[in-house]
N, C-alpha and C. Protein backbone atom coordinates (compact mmCIF):
# COMPACT_ATOMS: atom_id res chain seq x y z
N UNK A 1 0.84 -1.17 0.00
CA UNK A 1 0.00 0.00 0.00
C UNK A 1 0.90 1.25 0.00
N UNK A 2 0.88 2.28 -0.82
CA UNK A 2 1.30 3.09 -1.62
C UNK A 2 1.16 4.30 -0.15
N UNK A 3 1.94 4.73 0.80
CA UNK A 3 1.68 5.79 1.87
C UNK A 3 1.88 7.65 1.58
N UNK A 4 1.61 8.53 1.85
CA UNK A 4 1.62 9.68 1.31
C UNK A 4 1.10 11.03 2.88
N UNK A 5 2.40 11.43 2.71
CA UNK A 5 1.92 12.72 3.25
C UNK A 5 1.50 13.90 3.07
N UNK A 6 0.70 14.93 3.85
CA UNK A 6 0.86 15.93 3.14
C UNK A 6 0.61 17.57 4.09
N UNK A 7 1.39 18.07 3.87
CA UNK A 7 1.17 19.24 4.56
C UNK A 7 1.58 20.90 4.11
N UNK A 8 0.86 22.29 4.59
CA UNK A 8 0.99 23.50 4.85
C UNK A 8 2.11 23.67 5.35
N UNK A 9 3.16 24.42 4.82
CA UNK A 9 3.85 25.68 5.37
C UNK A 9 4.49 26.42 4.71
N UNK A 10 5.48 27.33 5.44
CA UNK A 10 5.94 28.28 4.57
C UNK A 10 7.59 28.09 4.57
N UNK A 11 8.19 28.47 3.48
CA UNK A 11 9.45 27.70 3.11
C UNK A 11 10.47 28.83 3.71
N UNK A 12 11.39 27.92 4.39
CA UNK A 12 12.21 29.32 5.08
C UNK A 12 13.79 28.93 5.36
N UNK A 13 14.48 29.41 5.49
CA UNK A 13 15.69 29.50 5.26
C UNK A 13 16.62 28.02 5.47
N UNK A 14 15.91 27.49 7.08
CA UNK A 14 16.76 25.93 6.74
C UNK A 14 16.00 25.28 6.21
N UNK A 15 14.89 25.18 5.51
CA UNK A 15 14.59 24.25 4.49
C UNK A 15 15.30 24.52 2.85
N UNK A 16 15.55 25.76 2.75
CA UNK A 16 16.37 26.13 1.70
C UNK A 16 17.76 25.94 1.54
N UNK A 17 18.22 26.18 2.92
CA UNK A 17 19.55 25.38 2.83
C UNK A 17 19.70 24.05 3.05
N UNK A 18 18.55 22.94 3.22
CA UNK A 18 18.88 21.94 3.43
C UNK A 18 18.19 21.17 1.50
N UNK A 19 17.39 21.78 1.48
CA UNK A 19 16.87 21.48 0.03
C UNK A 19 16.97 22.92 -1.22
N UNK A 20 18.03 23.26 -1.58
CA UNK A 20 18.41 24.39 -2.56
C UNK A 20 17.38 24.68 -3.56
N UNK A 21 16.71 23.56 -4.27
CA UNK A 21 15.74 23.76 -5.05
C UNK A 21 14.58 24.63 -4.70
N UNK A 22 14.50 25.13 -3.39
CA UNK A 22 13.13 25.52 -3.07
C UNK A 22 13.07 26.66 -2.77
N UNK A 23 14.70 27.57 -3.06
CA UNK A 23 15.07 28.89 -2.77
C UNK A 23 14.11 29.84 -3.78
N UNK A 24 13.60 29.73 -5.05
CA UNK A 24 12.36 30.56 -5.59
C UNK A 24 11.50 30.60 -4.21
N UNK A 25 11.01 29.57 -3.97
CA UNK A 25 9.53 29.56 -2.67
C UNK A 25 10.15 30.27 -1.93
N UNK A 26 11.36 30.83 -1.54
CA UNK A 26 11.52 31.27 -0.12
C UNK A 26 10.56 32.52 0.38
N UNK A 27 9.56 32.22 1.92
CA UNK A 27 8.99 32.47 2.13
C UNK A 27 7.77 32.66 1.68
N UNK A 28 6.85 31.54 0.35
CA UNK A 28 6.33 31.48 0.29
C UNK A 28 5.44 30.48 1.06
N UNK A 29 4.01 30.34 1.24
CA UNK A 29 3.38 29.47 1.44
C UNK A 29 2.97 28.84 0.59
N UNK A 30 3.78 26.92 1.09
CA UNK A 30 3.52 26.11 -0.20
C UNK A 30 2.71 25.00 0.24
N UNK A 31 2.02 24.19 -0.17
CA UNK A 31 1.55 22.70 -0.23
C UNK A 31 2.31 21.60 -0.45
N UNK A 32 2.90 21.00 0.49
CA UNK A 32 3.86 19.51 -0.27
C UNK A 32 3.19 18.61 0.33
N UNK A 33 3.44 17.55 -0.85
CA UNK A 33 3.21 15.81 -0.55
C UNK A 33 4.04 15.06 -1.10
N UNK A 34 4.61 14.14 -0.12
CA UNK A 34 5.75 13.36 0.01
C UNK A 34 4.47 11.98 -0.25
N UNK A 35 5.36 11.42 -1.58
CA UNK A 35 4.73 9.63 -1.75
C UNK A 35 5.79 8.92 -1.28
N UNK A 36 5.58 7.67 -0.79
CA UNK A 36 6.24 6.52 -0.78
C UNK A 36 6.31 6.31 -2.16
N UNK A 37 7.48 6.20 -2.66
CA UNK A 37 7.57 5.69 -4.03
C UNK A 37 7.56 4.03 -3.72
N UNK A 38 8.88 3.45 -3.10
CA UNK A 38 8.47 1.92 -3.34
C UNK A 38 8.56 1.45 -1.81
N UNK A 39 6.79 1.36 -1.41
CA UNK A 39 7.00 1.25 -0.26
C UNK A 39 7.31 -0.84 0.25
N UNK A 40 7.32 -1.25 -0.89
CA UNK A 40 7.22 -2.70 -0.79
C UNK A 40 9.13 -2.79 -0.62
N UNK A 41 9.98 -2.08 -1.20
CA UNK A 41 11.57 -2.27 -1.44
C UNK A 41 12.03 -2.06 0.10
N UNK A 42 12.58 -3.43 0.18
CA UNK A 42 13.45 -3.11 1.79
C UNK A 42 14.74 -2.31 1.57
N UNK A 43 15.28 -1.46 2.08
CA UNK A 43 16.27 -0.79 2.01
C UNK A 43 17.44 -1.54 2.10
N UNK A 44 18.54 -1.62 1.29
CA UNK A 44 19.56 -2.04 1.11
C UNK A 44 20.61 -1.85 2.21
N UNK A 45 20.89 -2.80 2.81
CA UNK A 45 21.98 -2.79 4.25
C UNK A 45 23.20 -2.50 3.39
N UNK A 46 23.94 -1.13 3.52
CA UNK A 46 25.58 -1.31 3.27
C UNK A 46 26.14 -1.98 4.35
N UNK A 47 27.46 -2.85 4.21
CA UNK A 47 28.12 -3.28 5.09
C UNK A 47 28.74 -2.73 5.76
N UNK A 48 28.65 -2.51 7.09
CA UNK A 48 29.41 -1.59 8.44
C UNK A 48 31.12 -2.26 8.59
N UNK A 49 31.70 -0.54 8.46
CA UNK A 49 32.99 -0.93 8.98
C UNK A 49 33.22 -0.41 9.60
N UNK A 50 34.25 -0.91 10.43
CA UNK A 50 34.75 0.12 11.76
C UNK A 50 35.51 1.04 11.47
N UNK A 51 36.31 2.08 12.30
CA UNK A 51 36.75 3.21 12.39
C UNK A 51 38.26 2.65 12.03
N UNK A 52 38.51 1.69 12.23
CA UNK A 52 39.79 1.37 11.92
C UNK A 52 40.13 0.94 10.15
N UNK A 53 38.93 0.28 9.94
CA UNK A 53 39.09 -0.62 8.67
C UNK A 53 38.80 0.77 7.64
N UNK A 54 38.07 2.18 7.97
CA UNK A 54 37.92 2.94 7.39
C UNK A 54 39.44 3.78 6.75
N UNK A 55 40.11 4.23 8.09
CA UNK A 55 41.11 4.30 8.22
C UNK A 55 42.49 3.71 7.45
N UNK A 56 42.11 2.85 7.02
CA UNK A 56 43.41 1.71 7.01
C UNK A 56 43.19 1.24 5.63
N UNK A 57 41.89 1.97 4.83
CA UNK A 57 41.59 1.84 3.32
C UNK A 57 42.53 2.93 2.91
N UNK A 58 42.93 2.46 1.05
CA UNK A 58 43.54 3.42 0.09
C UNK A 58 42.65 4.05 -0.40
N UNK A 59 43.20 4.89 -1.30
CA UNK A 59 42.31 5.55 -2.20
C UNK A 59 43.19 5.01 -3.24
N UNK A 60 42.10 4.92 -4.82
CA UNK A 60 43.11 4.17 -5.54
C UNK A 60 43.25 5.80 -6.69
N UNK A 61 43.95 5.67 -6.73
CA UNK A 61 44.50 7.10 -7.80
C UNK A 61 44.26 6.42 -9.40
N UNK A 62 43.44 7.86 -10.14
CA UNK A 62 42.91 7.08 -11.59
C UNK A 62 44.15 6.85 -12.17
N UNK A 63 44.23 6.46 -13.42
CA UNK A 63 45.01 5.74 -14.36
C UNK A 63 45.92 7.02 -15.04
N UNK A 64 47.03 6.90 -15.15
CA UNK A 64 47.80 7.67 -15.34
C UNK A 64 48.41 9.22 -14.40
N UNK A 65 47.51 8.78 -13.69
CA UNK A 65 47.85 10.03 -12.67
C UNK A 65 49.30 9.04 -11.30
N UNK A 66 50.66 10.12 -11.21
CA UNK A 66 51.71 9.62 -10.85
C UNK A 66 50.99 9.43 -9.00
N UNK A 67 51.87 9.23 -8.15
CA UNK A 67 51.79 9.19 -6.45
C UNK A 67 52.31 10.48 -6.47
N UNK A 68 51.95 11.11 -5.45
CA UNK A 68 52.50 12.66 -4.34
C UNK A 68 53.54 12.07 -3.42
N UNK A 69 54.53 12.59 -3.71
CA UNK A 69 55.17 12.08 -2.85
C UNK A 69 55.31 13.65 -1.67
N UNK A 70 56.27 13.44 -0.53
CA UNK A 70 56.45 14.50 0.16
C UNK A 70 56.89 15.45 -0.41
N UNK A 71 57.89 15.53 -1.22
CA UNK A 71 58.57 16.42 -1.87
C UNK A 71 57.51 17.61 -2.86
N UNK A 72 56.45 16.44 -3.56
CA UNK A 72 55.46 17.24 -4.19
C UNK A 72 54.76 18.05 -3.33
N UNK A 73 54.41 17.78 -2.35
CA UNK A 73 53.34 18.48 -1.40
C UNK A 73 54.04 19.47 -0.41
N UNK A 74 55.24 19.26 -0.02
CA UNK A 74 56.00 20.53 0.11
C UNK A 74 56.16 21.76 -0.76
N UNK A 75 56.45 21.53 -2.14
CA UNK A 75 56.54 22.37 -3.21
C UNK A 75 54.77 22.89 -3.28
N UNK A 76 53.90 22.09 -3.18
CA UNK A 76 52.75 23.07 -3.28
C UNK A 76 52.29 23.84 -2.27
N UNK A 77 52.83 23.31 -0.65
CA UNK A 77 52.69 24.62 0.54
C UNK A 77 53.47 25.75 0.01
N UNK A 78 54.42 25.81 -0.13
CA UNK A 78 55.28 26.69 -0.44
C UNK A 78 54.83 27.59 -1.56
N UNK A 79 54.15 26.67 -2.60
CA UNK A 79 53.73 27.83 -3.74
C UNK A 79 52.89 28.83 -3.51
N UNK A 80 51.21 27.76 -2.38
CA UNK A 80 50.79 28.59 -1.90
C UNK A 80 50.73 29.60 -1.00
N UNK A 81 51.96 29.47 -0.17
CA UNK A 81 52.32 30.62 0.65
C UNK A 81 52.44 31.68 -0.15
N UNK A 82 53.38 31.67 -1.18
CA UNK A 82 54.11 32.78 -2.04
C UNK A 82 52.70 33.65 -2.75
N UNK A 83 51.76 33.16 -3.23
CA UNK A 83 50.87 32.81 -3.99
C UNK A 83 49.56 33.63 -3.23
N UNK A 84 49.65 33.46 -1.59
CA UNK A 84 48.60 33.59 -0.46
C UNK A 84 47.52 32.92 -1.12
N UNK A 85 47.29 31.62 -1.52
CA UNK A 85 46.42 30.85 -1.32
C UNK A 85 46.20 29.56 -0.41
N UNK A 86 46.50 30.30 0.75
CA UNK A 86 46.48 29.11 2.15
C UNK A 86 44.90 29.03 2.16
C-alpha cells in the first residue's frame, strides 16, 4: 500500500539550505506531498565498517595520474604561501 503525506507551510531559510531547489519559494506558502515511491523495497543494508578498517583503506588514484610524494606536497605549501592561497 502506496503511503503519502501531506502538509501546509511556509518555506524558510533551513529548508532552503537543506533542500536548494526551493530557494524561488523562499517564504512562500507552499503545499507539499511526500509519496512513498516503493513502499514494498526493503532498504539495502551497506556493510558496516569500523573506524579502523575505514582508516586503514587506500584511495586508488585514476590511471595515469603519478603518487604525491612529500617532496610534491612541500613544493605546493610553499607555492601557496608565495601565492597567499592558504
Amino acid at each position: 500500500m502506496q503511503q503519502a503525506i501531506q502538509i501546509q507551510t511556509v518555506i524558510n531559510e533551513a529548508m532552503v539550505k537543506d533542500a536548494p531547489g526551493l530557494l524561488p519559494l523562499l517564504g512562500h506558502r507552499v503545499q507539499m506531498i511526500a509519496i512513498d515511491l516503493e513502499p514494498e523495497a526493503p532498504a539495502k543494508a551497506r556493510p558496516k565498517i569500523t573506524l579502523e578498517q575505514f582508516l586503514a583503506t587506500r584511495l586508488k588514484r585514476p590511471k595515469g595520474v603519478a603518487p604525491v610524494t612529500l617532496e610534491d606536497m612541500e613544493k605546493a605549501i610553499v607555492r601557496g604561501a608565495v601565492d597567499g592561497n592558504l
